[in-house]
Protein backbone atom coordinates (compact mmCIF):
# COMPACT_ATOMS: atom_id res chain seq x y z
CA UNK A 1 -3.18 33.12 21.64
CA UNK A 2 -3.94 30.00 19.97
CA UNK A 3 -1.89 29.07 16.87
CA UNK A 4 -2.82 27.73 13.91
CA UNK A 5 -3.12 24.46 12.96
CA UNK A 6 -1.25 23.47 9.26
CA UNK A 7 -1.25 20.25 7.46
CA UNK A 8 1.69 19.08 6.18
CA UNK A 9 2.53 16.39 3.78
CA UNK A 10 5.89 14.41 3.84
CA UNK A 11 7.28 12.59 1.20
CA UNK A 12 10.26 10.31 0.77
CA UNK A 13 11.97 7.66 -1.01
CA UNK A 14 11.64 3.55 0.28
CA UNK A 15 14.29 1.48 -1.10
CA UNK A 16 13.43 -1.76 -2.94
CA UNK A 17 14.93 -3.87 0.13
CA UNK A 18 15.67 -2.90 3.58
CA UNK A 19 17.72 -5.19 6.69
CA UNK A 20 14.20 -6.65 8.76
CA UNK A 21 11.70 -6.91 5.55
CA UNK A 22 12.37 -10.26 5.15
CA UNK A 23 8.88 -12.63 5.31
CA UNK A 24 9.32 -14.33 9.30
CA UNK A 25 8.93 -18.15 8.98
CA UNK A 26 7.48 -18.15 12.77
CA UNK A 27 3.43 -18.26 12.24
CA UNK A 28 1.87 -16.03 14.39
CA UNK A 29 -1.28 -16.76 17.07
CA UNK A 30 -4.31 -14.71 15.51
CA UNK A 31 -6.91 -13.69 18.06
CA UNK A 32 -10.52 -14.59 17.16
CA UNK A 33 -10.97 -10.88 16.65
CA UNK A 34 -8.38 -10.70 14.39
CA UNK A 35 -9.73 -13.83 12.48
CA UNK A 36 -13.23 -12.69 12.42
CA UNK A 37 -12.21 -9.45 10.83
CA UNK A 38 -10.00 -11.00 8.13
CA UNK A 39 -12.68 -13.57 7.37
CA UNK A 40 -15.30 -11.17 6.75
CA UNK A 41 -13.12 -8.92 4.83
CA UNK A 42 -12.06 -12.49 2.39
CA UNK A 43 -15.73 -12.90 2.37
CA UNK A 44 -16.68 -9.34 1.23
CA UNK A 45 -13.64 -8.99 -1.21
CA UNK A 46 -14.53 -12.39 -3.32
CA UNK A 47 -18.48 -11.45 -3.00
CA UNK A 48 -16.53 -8.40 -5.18
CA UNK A 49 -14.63 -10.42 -7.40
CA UNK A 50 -17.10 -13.38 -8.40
CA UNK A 51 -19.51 -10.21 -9.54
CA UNK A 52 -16.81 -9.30 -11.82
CA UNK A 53 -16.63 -12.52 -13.76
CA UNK A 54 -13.05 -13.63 -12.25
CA UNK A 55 -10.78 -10.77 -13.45
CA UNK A 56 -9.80 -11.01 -9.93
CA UNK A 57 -8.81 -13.76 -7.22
CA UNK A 58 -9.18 -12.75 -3.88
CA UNK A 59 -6.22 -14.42 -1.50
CA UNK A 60 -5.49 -14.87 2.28
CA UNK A 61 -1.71 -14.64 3.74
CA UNK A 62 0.14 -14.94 0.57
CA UNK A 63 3.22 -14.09 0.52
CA UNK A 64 4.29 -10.90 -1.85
CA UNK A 65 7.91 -10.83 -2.81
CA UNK A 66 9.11 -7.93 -5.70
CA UNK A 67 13.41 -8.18 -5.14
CA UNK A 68 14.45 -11.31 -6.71
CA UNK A 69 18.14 -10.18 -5.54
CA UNK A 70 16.68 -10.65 -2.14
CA UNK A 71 14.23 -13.12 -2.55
CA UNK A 72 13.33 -13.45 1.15
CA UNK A 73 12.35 -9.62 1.35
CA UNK A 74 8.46 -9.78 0.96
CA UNK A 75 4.99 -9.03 2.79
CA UNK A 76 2.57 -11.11 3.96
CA UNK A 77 -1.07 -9.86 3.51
CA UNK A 78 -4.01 -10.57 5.56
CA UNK A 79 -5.94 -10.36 2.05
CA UNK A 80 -4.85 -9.54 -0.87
CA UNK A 81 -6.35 -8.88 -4.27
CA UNK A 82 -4.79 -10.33 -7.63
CA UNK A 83 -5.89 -8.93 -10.92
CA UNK A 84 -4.67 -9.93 -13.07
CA UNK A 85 -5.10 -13.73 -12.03
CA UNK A 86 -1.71 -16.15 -12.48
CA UNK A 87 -2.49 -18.94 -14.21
CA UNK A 88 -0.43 -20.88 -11.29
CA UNK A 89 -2.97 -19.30 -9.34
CA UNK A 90 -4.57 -22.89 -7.89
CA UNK A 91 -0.94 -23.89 -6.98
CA UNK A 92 0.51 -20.41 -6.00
CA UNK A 93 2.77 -19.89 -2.86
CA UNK A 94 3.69 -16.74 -3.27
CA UNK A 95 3.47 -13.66 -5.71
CA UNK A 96 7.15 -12.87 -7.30
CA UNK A 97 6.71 -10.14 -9.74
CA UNK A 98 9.52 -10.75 -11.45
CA UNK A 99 8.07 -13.50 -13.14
CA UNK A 100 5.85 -12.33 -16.27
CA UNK A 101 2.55 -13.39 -15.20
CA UNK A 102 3.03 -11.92 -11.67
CA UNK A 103 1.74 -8.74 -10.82
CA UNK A 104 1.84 -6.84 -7.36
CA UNK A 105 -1.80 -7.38 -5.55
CA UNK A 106 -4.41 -4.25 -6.44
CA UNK A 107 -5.49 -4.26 -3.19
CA UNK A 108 -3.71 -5.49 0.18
CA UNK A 109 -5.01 -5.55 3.24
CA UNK A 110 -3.40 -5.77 6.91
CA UNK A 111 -5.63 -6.36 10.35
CA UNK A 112 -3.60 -4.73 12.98
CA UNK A 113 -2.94 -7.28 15.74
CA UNK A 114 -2.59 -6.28 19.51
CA UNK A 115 0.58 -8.38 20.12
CA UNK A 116 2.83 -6.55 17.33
CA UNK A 117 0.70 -3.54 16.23
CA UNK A 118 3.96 -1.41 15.26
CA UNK A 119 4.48 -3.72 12.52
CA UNK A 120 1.40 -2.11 10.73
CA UNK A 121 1.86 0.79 11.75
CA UNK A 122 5.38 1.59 10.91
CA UNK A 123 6.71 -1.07 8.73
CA UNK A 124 3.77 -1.83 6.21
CA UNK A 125 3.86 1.46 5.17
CA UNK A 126 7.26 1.12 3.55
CA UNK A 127 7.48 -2.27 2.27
CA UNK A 128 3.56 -2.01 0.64
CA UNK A 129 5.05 1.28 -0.79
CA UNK A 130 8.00 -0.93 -2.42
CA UNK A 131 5.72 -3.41 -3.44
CA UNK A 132 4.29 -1.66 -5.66
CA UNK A 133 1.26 -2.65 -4.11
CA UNK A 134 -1.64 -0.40 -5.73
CA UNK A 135 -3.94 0.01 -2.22
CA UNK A 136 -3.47 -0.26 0.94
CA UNK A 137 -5.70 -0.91 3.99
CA UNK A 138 -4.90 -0.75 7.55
CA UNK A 139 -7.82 -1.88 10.11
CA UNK A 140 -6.99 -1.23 13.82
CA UNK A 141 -10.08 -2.48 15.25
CA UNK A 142 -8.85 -2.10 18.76
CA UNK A 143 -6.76 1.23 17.87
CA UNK A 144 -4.10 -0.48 19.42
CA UNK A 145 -1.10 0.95 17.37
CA UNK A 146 1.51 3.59 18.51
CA UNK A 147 0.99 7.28 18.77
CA UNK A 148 2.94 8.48 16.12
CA UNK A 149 2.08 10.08 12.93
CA UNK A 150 -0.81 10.59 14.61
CA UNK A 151 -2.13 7.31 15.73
CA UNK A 152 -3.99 5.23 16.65
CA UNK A 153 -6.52 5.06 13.75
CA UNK A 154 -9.01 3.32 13.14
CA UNK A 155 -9.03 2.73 9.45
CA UNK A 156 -5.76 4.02 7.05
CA UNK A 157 -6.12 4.37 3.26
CA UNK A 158 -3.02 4.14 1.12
CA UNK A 159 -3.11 4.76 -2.71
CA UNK A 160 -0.99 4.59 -5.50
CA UNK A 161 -0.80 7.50 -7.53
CA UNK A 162 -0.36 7.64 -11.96
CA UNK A 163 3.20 8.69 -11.08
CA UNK A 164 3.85 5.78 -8.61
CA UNK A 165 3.66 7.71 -5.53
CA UNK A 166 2.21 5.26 -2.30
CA UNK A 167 0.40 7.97 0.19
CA UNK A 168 -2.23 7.79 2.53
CA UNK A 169 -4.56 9.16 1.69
CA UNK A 170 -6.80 8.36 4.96
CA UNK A 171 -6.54 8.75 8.25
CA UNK A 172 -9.21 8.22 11.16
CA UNK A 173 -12.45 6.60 11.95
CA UNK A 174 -14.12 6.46 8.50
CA UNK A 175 -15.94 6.17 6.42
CA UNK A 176 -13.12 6.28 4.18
CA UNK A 177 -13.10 6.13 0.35
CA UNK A 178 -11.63 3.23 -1.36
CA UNK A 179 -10.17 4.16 -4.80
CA UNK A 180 -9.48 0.49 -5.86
CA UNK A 181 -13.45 -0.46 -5.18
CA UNK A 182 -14.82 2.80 -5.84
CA UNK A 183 -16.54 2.38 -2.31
CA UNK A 184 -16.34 2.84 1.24
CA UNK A 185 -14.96 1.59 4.36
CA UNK A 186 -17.47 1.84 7.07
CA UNK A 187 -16.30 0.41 10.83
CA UNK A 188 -19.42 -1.81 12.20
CA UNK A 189 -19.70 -4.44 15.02
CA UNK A 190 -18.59 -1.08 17.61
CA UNK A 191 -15.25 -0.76 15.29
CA UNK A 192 -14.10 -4.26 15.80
CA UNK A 193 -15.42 -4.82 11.90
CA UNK A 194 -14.94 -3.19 8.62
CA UNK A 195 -17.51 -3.49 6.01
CA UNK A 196 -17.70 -1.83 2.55
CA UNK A 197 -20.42 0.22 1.62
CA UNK A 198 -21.27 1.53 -1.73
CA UNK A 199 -21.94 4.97 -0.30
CA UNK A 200 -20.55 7.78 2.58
CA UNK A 201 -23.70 7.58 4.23
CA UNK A 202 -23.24 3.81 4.40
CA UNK A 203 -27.03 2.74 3.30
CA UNK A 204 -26.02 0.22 1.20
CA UNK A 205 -23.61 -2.33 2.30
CA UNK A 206 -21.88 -4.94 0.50
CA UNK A 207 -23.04 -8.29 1.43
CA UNK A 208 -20.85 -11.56 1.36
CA UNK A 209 -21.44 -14.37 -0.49
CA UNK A 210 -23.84 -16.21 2.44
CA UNK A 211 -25.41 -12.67 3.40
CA UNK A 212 -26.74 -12.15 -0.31
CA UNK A 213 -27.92 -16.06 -0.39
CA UNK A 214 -29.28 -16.16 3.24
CA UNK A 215 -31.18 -12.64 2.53
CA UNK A 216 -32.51 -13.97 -0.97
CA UNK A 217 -33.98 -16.76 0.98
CA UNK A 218 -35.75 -14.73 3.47
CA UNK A 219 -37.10 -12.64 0.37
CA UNK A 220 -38.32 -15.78 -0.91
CA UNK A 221 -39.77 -17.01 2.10
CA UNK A 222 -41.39 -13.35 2.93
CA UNK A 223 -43.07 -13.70 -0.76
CA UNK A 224 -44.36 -17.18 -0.35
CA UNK A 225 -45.86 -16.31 3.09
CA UNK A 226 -47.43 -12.94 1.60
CA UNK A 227 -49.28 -14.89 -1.37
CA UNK A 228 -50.62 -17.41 0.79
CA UNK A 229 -51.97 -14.81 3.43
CA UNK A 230 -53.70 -13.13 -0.24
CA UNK A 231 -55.20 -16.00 -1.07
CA UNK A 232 -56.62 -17.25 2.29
CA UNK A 233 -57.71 -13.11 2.90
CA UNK A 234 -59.56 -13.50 -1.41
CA UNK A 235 -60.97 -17.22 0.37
CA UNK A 236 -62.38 -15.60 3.00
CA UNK A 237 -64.19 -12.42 0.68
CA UNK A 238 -65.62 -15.09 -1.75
CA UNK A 239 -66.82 -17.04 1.77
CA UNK A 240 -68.26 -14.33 2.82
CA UNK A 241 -70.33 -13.76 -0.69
CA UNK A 242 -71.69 -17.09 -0.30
């Protein structure tokens, strides 16, 4: 007899600071993967923000530190979002919010890598959720993390709720919805990508900044060629009149 299946939901209290959560000074090798994905993410993310007339300031590998007891304690985004923007922002090193124009990032963002993919997978989790960090993405584009909770997945959501509760709220291939964006997260390139997409069905993509300039072009182009192939096909009709 088979049994049934039930969801369950577990909740628990992260403390502010924790022995290992402290930002490592060693800078890690990034696989051209992992650098690809990032990039394109960046890209995508600050195609977002410059459409929103600079509320926001999209960041790479910032450090984010919230325990000024324990200043060292932090996380170290792939990408983050800022809104609202510092006005340090030009000369920031890293996000303390306990300084009154600091604010935990919106959005964060975290490429799992295949040389430490537990870090993602089990750490972020907690230290996002202490961040106070409003959204949280986790990309395994090789769904190389561990097996528990679960795993590997492709794409993880994690949202801040009104009450402060950090959740995930997704958990699988996608798409998955982004509350932050109001979009979704679509896996492209065979999963080794993430794009955003302003709907499920993922027929309308967000383009980058040199997508959306590189497709207005070929618009342009496309026009220029059509009118000139209209008026040699109206030379031709009035040659033929003569």
């Amino acid at each position: 007899m088979s049994q049934a299946v039930h969801r369950a939901i577990v909740q628990y209290d992260v403390a502010r600071s924790r022995d290992g959560w402290e930002i490592s000074e060693e800078t890690m090798p990034e696989s051209v993967l992992h650098d690809e994905a990032v990039e394109l993410l960046k890209a995508l993310l600050a195609a977002w923000a410059a459409r929103g007339g600079g509320v926001s300031r999209v960041v790479r590998n910032l450090a984010v530190r919230w325990d000024e007891a324990n200043p060292k304690i932090g996380v170290d985004p792939d990408v983050c979002v800022l809104s609202p923007v510092p006005s340090d922002v030009e000369d920031l090193r890293s996000v303390r919010t306990w300084l009154p124009e600091h604010s935990a990032p919106v959005l964060a963002v975290e490429v799992v890598s295949e040389t430490n993919p537990h870090k993602d997978y089990t750490l972020a989790p907690d230290k996002y959720a202490a961040s106070a960090v409003g959204e949280l993405w986790i990309f395994d584009p090789l769904r190389c993390g561990p097996r528990s909770h679960g795993g590997p997945f492709r794409i993880q959501v994690w949202s801040r709720a009104p009450d402060g509760t950090f959740a995930r709220t997704y958990a699988g291939e996608g798409p998955a919805f982004s509350p932050a964006l109001g979009a979704w997260l679509v896996a492209s390139d065979e999963g080794r990508k993430l794009r955003i997409a302003s709907d499920e069905a993922a027929t309308e993509f967000w383009s980058t900044a040199e997508e959306a300039e590189r497709a207005a072009k070929e618009a342009e182009r496309a026009a220029k060629e059509a009118a000139l192939a209209r008026v040699a096909e109206l030379e031709a009709e009035l040659a033929r009149k003569r």
